[in-house]
C-alpha atoms as a PDB file:
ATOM      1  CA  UNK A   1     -42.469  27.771 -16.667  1.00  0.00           C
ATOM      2  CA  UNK A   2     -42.131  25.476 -14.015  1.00  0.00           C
ATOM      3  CA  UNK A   3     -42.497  21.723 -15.211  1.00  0.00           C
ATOM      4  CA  UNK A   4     -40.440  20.107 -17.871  1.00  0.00           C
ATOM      5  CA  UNK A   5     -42.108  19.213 -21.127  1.00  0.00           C
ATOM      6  CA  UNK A   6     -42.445  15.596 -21.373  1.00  0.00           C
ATOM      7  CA  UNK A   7     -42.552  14.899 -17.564  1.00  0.00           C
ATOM      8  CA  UNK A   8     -45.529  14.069 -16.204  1.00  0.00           C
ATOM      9  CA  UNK A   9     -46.627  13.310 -13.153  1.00  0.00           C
ATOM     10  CA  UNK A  10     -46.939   9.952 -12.270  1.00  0.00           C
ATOM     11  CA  UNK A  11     -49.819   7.676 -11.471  1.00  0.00           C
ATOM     12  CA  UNK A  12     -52.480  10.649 -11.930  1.00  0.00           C
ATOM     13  CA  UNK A  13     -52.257  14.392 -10.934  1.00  0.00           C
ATOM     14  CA  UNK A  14     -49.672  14.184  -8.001  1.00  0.00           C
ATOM     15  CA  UNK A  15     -45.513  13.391  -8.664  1.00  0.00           C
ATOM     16  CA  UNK A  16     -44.646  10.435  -6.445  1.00  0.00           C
ATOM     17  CA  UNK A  17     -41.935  11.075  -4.401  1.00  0.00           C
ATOM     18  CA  UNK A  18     -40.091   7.252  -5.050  1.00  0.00           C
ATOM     19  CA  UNK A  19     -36.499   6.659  -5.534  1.00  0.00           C
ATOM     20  CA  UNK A  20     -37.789   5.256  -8.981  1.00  0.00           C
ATOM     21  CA  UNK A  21     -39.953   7.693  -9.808  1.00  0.00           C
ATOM     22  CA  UNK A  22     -37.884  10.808  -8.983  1.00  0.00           C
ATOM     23  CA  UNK A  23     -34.908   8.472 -10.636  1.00  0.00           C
ATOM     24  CA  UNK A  24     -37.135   8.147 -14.519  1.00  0.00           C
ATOM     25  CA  UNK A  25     -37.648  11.958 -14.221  1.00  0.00           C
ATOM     26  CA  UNK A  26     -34.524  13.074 -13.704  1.00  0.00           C
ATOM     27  CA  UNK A  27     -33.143  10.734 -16.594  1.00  0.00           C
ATOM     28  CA  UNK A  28     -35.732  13.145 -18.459  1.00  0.00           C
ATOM     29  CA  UNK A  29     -34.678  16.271 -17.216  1.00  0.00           C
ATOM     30  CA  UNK A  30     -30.751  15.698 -17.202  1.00  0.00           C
ATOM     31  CA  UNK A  31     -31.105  15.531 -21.072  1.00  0.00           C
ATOM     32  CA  UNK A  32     -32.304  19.321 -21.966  1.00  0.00           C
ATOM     33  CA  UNK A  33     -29.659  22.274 -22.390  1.00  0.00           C
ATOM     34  CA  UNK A  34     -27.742  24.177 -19.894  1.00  0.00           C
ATOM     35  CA  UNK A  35     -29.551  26.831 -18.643  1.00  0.00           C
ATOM     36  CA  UNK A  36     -27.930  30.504 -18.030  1.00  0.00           C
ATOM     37  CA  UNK A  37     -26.877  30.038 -14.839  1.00  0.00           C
ATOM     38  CA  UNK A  38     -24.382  27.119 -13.929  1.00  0.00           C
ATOM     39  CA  UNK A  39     -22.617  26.050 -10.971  1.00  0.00           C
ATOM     40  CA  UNK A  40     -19.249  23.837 -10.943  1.00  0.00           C
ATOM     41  CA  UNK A  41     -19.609  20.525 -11.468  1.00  0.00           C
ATOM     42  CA  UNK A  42     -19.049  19.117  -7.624  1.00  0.00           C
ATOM     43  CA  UNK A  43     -17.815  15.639  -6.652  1.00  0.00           C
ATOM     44  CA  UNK A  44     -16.789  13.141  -4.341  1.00  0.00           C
ATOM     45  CA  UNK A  45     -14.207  10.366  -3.656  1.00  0.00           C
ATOM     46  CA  UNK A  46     -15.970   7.830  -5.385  1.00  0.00           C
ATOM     47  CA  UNK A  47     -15.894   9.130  -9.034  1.00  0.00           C
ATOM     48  CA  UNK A  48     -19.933  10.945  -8.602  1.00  0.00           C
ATOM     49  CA  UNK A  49     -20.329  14.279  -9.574  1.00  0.00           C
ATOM     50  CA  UNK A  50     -23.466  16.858 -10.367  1.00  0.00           C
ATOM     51  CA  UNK A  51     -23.794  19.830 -11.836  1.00  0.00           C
ATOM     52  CA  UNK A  52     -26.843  21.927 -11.695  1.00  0.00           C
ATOM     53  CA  UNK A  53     -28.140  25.397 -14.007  1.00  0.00           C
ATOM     54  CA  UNK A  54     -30.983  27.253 -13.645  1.00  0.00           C
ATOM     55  CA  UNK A  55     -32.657  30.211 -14.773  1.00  0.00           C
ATOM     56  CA  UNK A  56     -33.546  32.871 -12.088  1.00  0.00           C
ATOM     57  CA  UNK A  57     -35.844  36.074 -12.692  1.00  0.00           C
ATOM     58  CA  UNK A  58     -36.375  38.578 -10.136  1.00  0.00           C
ATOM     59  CA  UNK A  59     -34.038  35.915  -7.528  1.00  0.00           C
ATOM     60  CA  UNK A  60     -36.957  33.155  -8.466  1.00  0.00           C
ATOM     61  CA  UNK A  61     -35.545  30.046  -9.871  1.00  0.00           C
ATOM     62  CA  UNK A  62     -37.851  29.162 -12.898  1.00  0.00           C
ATOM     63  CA  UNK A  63     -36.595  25.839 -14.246  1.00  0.00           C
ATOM     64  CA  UNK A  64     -33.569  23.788 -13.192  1.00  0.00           C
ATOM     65  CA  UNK A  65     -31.803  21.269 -14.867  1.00  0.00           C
ATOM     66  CA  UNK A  66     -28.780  19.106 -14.188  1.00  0.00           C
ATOM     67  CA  UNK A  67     -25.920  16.260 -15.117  1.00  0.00           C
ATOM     68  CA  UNK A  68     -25.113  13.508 -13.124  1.00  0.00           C
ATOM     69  CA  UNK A  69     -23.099  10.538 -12.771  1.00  0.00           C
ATOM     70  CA  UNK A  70     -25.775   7.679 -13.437  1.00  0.00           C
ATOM     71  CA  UNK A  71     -25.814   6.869  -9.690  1.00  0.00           C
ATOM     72  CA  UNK A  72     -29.801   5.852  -9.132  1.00  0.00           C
ATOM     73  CA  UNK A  73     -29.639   7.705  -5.466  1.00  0.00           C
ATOM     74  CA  UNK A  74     -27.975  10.311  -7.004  1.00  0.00           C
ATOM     75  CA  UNK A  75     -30.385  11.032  -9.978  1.00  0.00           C
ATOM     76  CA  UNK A  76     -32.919  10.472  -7.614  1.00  0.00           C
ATOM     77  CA  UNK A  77     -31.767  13.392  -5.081  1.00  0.00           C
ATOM     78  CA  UNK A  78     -30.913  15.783  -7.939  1.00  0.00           C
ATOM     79  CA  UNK A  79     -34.318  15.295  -9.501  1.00  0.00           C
ATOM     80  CA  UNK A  80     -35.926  15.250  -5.807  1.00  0.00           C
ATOM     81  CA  UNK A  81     -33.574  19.006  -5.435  1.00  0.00           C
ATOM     82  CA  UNK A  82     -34.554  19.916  -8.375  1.00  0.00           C
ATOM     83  CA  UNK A  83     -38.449  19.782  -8.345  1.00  0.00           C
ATOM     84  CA  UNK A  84     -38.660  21.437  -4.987  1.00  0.00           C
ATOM     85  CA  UNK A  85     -36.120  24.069  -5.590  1.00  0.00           C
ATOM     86  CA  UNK A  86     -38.424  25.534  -8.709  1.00  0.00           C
ATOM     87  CA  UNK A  87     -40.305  28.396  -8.079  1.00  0.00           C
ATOM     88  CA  UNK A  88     -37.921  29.395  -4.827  1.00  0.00           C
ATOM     89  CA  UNK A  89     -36.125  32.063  -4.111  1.00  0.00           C
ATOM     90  CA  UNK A  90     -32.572  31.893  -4.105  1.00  0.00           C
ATOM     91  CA  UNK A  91     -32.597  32.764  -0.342  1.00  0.00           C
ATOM     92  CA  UNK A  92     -34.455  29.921   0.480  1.00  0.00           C
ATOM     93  CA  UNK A  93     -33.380  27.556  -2.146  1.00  0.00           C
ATOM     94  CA  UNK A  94     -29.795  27.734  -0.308  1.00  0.00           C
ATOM     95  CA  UNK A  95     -31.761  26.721   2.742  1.00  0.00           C
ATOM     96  CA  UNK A  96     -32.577  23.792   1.709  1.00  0.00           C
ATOM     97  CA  UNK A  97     -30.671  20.772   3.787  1.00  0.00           C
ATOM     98  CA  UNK A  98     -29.112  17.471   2.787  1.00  0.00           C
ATOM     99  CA  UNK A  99     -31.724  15.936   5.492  1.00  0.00           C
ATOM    100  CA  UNK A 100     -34.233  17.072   4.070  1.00  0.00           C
ATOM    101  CA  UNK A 101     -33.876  15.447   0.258  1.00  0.00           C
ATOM    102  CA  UNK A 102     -32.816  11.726   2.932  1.00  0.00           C
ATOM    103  CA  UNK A 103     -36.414  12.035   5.140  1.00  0.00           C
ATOM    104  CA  UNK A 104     -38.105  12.493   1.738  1.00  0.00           C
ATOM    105  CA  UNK A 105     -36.575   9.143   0.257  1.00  0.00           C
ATOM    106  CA  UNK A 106     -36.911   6.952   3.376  1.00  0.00           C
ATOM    107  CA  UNK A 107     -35.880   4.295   0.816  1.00  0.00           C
ATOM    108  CA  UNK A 108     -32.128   5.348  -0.260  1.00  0.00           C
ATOM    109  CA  UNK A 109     -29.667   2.996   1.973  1.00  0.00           C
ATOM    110  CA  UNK A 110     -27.976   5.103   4.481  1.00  0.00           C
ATOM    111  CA  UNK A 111     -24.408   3.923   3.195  1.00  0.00           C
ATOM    112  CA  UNK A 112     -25.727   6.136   0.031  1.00  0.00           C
ATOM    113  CA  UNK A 113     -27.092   9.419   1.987  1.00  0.00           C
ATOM    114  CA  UNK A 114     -23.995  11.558   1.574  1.00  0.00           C
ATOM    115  CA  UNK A 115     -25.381  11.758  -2.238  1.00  0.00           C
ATOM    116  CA  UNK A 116     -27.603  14.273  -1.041  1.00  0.00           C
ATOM    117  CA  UNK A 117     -24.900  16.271   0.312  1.00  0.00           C
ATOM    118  CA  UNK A 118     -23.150  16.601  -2.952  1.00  0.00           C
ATOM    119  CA  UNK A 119     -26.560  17.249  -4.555  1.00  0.00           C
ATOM    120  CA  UNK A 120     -27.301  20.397  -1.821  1.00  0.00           C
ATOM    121  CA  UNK A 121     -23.486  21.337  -2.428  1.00  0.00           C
ATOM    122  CA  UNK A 122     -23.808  21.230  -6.878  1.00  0.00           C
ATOM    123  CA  UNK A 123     -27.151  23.841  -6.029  1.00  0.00           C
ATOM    124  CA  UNK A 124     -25.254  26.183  -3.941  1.00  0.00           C
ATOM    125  CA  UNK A 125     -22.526  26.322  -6.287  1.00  0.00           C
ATOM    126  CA  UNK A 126     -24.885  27.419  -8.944  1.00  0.00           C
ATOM    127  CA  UNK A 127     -27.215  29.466  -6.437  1.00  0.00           C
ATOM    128  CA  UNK A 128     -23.142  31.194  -5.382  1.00  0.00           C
ATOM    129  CA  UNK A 129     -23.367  32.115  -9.236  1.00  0.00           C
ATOM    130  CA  UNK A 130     -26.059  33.517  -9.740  1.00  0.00           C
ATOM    131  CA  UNK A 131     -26.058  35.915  -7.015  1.00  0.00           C
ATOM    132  CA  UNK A 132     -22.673  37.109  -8.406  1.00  0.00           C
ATOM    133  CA  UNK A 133     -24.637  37.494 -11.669  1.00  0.00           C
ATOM    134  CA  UNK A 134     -27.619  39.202 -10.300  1.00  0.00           C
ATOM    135  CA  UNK A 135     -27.911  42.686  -9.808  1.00  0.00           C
ATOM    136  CA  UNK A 136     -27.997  43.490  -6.189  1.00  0.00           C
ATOM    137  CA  UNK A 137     -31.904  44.884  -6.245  1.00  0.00           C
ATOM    138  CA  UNK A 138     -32.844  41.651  -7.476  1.00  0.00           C
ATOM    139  CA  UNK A 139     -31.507  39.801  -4.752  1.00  0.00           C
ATOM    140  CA  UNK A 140     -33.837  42.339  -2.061  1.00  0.00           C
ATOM    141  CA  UNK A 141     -36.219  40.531   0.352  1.00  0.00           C
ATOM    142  CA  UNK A 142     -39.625  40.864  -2.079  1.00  0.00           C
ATOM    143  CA  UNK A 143     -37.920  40.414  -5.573  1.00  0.00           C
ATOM    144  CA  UNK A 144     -37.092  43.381  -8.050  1.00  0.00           C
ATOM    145  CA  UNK A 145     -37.207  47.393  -7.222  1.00  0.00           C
END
């Protein structure tokens, strides 16, 4: 299940990892249907908020999919979040760090960084959701009993 239909990579067989590239693929992806499992909708100070949904089988995230305030870092990080979360577990999906989504887009200001925060925050929301939702064997180190 993993990619989106109607996102392909750029520039041949790899996805660049650019502010605009991650940016024109998450306008894509921020335009299909909720997906079974939601998170709240998380914001900041500064009117920006996200709001990510996935669907999860046997505690693997399959696809993802979120809203966002049209904030070009902020698409950028969801989309960025989004991408490498697929095909995780939820145990290390919630591992994931706001660092990690800033050393991957050397090219987001660092007056914007805390974007990624609230993007890491939004997924662990919906990651808090889903293992409320999930039966507790699904959740076990190895997948489903």
């Amino acid at each position: 299940m993993g990619q989106m239909p109607g996102l392909s990579p750029c520039c041949g067989g790899t996805r660049r990892v650019t502010v605009s590239c991650c940016f024109d693929r998450g306008l894509e992806r921020s335009r299909g249907p909720e997906l079974p499992v939601a998170g709240e909708t998380c914001a900041d100070g500064f009117g920006l908020s996200v709001h990510f949904s996935f669907a999860v089988r046997d505690s693997v995230i399959q696809v993802v999919m979120f809203r966002a305030t049209t904030c070009v870092p902020l698409v950028a990080y969801c989309e960025l979040l989004a991408e490498r979360v697929t095909g995780m577990t939820l145990r290390d999906a919630i591992r994931v760090q706001p660092g990690d989504l800033v050393r991957d887009l050397p090219e987001v200001p660092p007056a914007r960084w805390d974007r990624a925060a609230l993007c890491v925050r939004a997924l662990r929301s919906a990651i808090g959701r889903a293992v409320l939702l999930a039966p507790s064997s699904t959740l076990r180190e190895g997948g489903s009993s």
